[in-house]
N, C-alpha and C. Protein backbone atom coordinates (compact mmCIF):
# COMPACT_ATOMS: atom_id res chain seq x y z
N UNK A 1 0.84 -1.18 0.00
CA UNK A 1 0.00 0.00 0.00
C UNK A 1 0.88 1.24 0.00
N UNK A 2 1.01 2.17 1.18
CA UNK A 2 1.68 3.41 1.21
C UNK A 2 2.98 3.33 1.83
N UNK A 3 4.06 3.52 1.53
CA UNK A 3 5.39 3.41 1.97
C UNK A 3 5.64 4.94 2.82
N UNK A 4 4.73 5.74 2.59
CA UNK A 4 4.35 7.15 3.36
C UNK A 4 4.32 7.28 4.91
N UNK A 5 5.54 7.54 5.65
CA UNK A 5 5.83 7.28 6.97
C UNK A 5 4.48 8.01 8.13
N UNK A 6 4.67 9.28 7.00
CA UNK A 6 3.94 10.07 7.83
C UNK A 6 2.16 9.22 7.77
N UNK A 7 2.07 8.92 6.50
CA UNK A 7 0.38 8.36 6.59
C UNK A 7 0.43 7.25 7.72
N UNK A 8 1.44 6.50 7.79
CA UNK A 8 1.70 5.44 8.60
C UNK A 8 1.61 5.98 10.40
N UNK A 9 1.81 7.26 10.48
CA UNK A 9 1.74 7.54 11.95
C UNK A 9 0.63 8.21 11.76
N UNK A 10 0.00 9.36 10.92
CA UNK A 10 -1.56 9.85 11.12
C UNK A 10 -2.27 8.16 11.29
N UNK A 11 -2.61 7.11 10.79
CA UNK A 11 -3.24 5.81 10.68
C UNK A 11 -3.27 5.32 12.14
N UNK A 12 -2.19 5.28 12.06
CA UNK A 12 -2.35 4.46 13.65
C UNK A 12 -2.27 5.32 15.02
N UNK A 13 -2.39 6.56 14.90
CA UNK A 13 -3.12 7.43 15.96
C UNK A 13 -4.88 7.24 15.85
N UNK A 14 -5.09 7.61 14.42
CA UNK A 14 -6.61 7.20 14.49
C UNK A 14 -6.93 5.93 14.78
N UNK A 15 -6.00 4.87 14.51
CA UNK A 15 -6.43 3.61 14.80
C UNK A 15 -6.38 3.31 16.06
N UNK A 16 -5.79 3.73 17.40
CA UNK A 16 -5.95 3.89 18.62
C UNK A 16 -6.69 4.32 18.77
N UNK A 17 -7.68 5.64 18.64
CA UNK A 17 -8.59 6.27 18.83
C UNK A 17 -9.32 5.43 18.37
N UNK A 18 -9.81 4.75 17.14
CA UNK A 18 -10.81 3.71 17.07
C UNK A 18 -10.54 2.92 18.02
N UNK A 19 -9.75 1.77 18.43
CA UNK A 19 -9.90 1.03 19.09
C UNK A 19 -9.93 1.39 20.98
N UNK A 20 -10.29 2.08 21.35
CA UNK A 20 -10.30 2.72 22.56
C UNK A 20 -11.86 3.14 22.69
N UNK A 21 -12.60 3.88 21.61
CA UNK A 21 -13.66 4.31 21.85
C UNK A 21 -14.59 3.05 20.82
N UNK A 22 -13.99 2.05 20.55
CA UNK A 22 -14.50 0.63 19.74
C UNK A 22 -15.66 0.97 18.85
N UNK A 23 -14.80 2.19 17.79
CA UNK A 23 -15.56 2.55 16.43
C UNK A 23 -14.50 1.76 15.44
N UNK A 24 -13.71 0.75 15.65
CA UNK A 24 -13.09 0.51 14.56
C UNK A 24 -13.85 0.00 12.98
N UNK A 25 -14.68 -0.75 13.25
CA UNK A 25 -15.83 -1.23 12.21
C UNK A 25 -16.32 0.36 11.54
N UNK A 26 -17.17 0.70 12.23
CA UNK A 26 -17.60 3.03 11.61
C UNK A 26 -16.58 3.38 11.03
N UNK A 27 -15.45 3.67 11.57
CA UNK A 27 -14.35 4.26 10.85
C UNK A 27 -13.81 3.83 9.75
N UNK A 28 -13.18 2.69 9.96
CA UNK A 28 -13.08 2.19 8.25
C UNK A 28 -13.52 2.05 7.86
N UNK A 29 -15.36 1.91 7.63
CA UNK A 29 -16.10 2.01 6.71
C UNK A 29 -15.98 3.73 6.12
N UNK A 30 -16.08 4.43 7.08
CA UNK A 30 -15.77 5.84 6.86
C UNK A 30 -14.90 6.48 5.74
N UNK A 31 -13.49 5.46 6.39
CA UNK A 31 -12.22 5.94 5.62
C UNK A 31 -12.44 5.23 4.21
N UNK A 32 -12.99 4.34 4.19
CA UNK A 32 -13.78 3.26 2.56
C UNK A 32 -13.90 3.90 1.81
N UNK A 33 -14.79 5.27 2.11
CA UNK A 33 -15.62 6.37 1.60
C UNK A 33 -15.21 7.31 0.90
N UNK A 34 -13.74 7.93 1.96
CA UNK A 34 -13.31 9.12 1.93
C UNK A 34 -12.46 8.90 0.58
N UNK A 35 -11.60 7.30 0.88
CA UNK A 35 -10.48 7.11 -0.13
C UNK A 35 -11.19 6.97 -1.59
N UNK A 36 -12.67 6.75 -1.67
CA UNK A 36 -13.22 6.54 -2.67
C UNK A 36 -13.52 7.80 -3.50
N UNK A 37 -13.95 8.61 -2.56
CA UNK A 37 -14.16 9.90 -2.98
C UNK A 37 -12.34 10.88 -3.77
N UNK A 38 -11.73 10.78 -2.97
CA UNK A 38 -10.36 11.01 -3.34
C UNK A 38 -9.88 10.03 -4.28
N UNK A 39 -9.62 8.83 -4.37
CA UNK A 39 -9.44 8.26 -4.96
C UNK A 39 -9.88 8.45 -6.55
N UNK A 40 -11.18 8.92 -6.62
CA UNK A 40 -12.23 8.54 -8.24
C UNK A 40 -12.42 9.68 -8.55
N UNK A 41 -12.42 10.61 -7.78
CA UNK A 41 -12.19 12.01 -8.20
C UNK A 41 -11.58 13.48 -8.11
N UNK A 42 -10.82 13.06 -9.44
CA UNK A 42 -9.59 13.86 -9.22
C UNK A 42 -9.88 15.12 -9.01
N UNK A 43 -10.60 15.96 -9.73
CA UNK A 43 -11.53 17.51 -9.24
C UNK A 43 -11.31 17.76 -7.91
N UNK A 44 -11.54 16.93 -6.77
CA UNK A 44 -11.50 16.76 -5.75
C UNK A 44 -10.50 16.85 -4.99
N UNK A 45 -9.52 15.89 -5.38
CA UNK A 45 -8.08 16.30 -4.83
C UNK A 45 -7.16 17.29 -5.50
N UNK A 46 -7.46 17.74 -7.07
CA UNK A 46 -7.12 18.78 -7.10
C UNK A 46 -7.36 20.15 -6.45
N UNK A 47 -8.88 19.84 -5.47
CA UNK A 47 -9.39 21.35 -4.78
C UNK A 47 -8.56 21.43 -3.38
N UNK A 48 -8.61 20.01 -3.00
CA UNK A 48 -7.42 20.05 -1.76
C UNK A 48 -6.28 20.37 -2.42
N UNK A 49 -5.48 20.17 -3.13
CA UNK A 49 -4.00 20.75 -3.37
C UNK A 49 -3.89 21.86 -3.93
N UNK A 50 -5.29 22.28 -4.06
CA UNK A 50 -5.24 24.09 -5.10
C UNK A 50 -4.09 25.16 -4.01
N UNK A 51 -2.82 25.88 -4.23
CA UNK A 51 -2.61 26.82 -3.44
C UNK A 51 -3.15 28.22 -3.57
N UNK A 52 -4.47 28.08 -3.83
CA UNK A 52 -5.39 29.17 -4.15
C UNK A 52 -6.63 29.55 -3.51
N UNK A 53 -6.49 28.05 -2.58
CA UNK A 53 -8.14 28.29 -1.74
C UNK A 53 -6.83 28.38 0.02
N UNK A 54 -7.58 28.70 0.74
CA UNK A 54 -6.68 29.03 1.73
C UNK A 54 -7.15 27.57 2.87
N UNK A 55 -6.77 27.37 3.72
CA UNK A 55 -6.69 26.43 4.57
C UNK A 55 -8.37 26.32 5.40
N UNK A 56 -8.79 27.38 6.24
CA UNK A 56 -10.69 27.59 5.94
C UNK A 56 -10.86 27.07 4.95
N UNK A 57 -10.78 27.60 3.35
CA UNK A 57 -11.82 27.19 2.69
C UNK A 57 -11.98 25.89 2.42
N UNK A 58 -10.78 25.15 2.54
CA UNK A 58 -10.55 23.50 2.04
C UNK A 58 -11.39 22.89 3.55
N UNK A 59 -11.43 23.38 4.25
CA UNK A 59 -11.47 22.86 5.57
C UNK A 59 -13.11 22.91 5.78
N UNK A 60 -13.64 23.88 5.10
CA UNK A 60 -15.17 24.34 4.98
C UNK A 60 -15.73 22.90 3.56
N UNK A 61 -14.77 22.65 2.68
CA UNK A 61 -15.26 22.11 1.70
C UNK A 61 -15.37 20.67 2.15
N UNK A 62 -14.40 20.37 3.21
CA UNK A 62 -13.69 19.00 3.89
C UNK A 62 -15.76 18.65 4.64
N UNK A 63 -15.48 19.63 5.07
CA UNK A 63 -16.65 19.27 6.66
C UNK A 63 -18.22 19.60 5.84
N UNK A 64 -18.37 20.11 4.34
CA UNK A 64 -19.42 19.87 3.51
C UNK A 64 -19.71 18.69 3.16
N UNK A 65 -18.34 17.84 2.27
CA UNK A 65 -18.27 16.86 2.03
C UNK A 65 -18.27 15.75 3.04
N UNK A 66 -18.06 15.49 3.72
CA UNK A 66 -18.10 14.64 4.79
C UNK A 66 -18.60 14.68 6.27
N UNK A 67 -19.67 15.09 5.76
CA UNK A 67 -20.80 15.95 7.27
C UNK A 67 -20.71 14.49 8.15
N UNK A 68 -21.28 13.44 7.37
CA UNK A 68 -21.58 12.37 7.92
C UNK A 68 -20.85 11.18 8.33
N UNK A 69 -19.26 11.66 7.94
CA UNK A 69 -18.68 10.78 9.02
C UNK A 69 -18.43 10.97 10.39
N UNK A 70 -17.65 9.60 11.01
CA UNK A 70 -17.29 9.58 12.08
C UNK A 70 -16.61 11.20 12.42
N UNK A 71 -16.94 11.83 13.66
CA UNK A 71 -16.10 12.99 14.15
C UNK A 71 -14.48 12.72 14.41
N UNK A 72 -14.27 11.44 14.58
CA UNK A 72 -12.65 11.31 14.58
C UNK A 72 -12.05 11.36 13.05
N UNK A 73 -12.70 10.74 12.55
CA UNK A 73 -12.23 10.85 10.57
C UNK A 73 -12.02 12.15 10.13
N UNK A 74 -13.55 13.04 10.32
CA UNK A 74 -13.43 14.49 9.72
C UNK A 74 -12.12 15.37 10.74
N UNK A 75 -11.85 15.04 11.78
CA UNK A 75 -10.87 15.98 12.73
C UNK A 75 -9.81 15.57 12.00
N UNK A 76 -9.23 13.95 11.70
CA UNK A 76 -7.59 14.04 11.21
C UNK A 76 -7.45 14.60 9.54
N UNK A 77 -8.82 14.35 8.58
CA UNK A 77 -9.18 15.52 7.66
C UNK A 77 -8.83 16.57 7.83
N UNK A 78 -8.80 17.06 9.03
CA UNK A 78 -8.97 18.61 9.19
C UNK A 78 -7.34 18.83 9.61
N UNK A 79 -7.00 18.08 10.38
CA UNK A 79 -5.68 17.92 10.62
C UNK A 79 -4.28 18.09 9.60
N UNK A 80 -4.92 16.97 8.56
CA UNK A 80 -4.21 16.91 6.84
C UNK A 80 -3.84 18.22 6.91
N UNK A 81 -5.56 19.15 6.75
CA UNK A 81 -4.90 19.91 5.83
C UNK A 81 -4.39 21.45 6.49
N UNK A 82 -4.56 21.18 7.89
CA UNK A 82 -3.69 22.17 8.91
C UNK A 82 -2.13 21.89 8.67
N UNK A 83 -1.52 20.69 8.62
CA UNK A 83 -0.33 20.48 8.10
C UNK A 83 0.06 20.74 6.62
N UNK A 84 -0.87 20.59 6.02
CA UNK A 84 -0.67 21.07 4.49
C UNK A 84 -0.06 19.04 4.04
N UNK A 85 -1.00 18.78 4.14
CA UNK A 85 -0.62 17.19 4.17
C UNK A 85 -2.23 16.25 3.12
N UNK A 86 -2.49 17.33 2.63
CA UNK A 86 -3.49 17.25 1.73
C UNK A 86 -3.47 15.79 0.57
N UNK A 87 -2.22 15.46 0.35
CA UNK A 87 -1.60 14.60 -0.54
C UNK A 87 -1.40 12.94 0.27
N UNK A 88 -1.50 13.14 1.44
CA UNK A 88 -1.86 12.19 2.32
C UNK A 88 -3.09 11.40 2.56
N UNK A 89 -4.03 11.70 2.03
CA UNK A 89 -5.57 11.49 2.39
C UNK A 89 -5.50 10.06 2.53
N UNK A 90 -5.16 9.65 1.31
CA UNK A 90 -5.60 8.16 0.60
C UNK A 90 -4.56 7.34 1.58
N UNK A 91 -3.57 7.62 1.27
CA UNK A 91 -2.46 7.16 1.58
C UNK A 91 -2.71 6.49 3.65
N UNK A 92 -3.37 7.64 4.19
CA UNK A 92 -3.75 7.25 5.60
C UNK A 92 -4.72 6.34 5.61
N UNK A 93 -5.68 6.56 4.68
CA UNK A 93 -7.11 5.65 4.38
C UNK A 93 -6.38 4.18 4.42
N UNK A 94 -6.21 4.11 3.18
CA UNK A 94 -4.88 3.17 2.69
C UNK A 94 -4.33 2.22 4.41
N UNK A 95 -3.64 3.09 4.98
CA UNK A 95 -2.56 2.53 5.61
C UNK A 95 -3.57 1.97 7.39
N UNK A 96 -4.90 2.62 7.36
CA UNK A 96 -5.77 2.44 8.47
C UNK A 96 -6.43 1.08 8.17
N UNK A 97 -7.18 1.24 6.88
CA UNK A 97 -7.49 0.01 6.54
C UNK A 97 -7.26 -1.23 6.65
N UNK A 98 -5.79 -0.91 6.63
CA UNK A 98 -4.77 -2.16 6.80
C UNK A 98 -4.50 -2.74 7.87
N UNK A 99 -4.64 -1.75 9.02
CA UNK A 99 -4.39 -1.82 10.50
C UNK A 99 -5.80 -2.77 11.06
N UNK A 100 -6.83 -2.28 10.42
CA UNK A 100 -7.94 -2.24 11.06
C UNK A 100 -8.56 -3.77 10.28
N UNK A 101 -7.80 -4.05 9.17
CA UNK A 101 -8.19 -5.46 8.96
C UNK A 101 -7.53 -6.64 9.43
N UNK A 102 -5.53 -6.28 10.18
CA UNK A 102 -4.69 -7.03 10.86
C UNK A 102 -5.86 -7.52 12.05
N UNK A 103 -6.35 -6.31 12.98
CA UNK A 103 -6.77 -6.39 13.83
C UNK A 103 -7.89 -7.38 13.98
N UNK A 104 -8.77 -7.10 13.46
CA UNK A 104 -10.15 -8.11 12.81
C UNK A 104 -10.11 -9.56 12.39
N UNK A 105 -8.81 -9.44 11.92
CA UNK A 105 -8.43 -11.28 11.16
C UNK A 105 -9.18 -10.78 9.81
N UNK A 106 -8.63 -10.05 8.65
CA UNK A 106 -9.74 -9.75 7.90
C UNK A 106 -8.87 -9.45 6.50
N UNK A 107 -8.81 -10.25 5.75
CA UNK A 107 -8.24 -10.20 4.18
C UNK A 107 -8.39 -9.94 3.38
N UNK A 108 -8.21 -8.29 2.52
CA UNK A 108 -8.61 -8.18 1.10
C UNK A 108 -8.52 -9.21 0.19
N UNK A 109 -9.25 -9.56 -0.90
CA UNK A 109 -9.10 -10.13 -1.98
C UNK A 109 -9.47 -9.47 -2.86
N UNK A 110 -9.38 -9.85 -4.04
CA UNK A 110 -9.90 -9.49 -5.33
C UNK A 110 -10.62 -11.08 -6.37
N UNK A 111 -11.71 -10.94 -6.43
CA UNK A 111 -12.22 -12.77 -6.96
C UNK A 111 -12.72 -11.89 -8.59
N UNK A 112 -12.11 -12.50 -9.59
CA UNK A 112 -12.37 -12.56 -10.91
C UNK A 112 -12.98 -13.57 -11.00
N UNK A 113 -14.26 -13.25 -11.81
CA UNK A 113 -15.12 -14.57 -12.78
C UNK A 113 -15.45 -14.26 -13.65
N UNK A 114 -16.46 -15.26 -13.83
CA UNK A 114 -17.25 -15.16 -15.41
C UNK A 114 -18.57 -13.97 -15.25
N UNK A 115 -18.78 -14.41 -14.21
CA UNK A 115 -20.06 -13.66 -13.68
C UNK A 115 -20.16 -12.99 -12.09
N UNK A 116 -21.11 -12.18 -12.28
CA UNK A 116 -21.08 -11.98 -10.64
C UNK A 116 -21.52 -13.03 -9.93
N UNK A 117 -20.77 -13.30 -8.41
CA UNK A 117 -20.81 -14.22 -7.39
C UNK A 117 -22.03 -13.85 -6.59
N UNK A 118 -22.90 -15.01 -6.44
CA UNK A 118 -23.34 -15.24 -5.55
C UNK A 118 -23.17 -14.94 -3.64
N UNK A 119 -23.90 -14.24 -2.84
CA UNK A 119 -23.65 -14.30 -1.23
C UNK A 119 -23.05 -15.76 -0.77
N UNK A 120 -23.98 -16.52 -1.15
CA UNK A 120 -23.53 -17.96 -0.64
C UNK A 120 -22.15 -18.54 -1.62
N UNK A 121 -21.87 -18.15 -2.74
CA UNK A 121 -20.09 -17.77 -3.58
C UNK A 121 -19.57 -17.52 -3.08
N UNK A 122 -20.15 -16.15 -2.50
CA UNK A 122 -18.79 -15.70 -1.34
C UNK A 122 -18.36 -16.06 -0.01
N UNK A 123 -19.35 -16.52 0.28
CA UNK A 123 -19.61 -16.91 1.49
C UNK A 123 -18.32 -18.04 1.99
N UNK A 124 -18.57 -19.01 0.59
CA UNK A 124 -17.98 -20.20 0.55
C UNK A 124 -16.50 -19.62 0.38
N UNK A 125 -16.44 -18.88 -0.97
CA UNK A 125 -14.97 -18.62 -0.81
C UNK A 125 -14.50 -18.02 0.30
N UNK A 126 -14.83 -17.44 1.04
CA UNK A 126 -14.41 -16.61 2.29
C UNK A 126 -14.20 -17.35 3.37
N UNK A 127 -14.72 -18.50 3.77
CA UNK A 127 -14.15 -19.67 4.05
C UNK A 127 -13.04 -20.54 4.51
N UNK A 128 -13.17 -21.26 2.96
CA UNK A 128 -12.29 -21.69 2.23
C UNK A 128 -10.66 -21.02 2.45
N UNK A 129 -10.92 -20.14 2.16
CA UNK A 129 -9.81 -19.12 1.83
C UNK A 129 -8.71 -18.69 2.89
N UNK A 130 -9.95 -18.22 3.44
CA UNK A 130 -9.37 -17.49 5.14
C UNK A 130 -8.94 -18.59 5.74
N UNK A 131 -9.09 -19.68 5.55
CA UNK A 131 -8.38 -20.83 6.49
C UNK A 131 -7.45 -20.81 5.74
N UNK A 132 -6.92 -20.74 4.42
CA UNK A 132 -6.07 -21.41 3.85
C UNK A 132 -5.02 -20.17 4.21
N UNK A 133 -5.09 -18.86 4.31
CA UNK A 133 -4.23 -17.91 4.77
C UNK A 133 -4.32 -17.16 6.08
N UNK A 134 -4.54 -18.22 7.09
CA UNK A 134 -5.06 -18.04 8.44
C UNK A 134 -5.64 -17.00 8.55
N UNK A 135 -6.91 -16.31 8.15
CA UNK A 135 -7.49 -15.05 8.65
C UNK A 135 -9.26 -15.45 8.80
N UNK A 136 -9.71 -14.67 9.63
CA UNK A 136 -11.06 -15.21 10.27
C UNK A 136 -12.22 -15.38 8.82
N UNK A 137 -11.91 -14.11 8.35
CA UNK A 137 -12.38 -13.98 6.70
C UNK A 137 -11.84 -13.61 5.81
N UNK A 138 -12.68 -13.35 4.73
CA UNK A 138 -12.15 -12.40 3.23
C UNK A 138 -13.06 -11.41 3.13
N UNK A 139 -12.51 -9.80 2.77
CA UNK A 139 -13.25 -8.90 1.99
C UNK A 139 -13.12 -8.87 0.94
N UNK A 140 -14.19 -9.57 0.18
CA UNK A 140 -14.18 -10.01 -1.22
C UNK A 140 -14.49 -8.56 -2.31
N UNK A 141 -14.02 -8.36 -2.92
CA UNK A 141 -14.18 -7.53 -4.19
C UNK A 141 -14.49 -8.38 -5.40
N UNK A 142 -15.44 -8.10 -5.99
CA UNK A 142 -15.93 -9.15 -7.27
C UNK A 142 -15.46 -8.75 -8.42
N UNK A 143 -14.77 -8.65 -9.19
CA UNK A 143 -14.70 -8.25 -10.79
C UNK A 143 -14.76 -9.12 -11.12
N UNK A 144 -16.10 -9.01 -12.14
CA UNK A 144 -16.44 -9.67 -13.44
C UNK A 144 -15.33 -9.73 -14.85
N UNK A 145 -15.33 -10.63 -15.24
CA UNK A 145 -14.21 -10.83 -16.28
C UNK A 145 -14.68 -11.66 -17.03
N UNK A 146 -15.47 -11.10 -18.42
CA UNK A 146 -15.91 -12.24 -19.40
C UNK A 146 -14.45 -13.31 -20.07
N UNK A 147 -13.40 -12.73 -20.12
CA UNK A 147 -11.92 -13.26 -20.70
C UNK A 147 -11.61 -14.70 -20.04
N UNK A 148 -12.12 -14.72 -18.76
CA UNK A 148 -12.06 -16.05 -18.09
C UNK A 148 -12.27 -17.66 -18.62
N UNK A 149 -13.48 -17.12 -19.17
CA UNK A 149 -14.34 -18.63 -19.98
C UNK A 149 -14.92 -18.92 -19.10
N UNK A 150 -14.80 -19.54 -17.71
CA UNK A 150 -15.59 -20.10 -16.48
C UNK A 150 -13.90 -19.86 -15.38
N UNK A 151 -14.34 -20.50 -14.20
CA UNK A 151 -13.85 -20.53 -13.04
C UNK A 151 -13.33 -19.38 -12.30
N UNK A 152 -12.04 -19.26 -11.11
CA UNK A 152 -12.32 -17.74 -10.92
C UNK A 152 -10.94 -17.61 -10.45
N UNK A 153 -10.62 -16.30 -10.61
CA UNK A 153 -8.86 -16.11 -9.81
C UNK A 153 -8.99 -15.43 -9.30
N UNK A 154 -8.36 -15.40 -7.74
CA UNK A 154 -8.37 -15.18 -6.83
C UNK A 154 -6.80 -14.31 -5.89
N UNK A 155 -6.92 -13.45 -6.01
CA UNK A 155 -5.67 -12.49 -5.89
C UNK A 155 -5.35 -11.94 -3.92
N UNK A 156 -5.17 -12.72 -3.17
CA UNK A 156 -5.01 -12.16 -1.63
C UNK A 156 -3.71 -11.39 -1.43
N UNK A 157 -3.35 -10.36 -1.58
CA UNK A 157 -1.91 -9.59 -1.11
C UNK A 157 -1.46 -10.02 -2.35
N UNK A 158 -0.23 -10.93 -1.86
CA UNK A 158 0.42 -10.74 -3.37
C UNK A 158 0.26 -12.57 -4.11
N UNK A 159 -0.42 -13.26 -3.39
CA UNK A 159 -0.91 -14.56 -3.76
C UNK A 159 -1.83 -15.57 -4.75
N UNK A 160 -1.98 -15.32 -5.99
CA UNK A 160 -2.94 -15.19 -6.62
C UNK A 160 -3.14 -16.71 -6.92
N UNK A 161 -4.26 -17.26 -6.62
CA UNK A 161 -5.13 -18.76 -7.11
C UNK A 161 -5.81 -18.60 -8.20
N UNK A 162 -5.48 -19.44 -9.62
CA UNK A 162 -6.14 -19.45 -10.78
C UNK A 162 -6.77 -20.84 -10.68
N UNK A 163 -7.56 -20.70 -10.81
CA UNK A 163 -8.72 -21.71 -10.90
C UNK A 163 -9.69 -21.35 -12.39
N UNK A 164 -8.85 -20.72 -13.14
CA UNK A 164 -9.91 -19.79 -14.26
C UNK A 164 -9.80 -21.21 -15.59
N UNK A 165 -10.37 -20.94 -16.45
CA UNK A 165 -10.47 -21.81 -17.53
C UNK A 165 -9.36 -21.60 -18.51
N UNK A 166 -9.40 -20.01 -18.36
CA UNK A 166 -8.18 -19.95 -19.36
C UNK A 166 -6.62 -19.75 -18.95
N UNK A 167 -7.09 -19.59 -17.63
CA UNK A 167 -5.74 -20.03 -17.14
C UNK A 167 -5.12 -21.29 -17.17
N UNK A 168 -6.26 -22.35 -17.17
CA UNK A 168 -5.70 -23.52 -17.04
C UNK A 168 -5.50 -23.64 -18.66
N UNK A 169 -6.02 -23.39 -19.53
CA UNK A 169 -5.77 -23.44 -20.86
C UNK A 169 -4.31 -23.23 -21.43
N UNK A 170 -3.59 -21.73 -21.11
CA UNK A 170 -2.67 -20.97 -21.15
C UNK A 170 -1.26 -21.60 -20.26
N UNK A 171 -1.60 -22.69 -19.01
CA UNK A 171 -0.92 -24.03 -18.49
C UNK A 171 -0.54 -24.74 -19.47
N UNK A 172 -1.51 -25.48 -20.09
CA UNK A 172 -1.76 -26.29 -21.07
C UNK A 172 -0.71 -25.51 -22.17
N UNK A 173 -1.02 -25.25 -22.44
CA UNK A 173 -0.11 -24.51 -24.10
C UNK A 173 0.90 -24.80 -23.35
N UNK A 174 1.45 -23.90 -22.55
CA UNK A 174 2.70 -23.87 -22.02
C UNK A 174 3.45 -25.19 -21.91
N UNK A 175 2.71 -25.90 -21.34
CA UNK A 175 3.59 -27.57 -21.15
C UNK A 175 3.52 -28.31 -22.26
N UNK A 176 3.01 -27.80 -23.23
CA UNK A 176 2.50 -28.28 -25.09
C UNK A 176 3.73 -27.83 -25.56
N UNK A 177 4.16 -26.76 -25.18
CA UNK A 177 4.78 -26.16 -26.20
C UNK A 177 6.43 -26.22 -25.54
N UNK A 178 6.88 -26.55 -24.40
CA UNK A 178 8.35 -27.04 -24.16
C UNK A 178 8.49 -27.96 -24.09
């Protein structure tokens, strides 16, 4: 994720503060939000890095946009951009997330198929899975991928399970062809 020292110490101040007042679940859903918003739109983080709006106004635009999070989220927001640390957003999101899923027993994935998965799909893979990389579960992300043909690959950190059709196909050639 962020090799960003500083996101790495804003993260785990808030992540004490979650886990003390036991909003950790609120908050990273929170921070889900924020990084999404920053993340997908650039307009956005270009208005935080404008050196043309003054520190109020970003701070007025901060607490428009995000009326409805947690009050600890919008304060280290507000914090960012008192430091002028505006370029950090994601990067803390990023690096909390991470904290807050160690904590939980809780594993990003990414599951490619043919089609969208089923609750009880995921269910199963989440499972399955989480035992196989000791964690209580999986936070599954679904991308659809018609290129597959059938079956599904499965990407945890840096671990990826092909179980896909054309992966096993693209096997095949390979041991065909040396």
């Amino acid at each position: 994720m962020s090799n960003s020292m500083v996101a790495k110490r804003y993260a785990l101040a808030l992540f004490q503060i979650a886990k003390e007042t036991q909003a950790l679940g609120v908050i990273e859903e929170d921070l889900r939000a924020v990084r999404e918003v920053v993340g997908y739109h650039p307009e956005f983080k270009a208005v935080l890095k404008s050196s043309k709006l003054s520190a109020d106004k970003k701070k007025e635009i901060l607490k428009q946009a995000f009326a409805s999070v947690n009050v600890y989220v919008l304060n280290t927001l507000l914090i960012l951009i008192d430091r002028h640390r505006e370029d950090e957003v994601a990067d803390v999101a990023n690096e909390f997330i991470e904290l807050a899923n160690e904590a939980m027993g809780i594993a990003e994935a990414e599951v490619h198929s043919y089609r969208a998965l089923t609750e009880e799909e995921r269910a199963a893979l989440s499972s399955v899975f989480a035992a196989k990389i000791g964690k209580k579960s999986l936070k599954i992300e679904n991308i659809v991928d018609s290129s597959l043909l059938g079956g599904l690959r499965l990407r945890i950190g840096n671990r990826i399970y092909d179980g896909s059709l054309s992966g096993k196909l693209s096997r095949l050639e390979r041991k065909l062809l040396s």
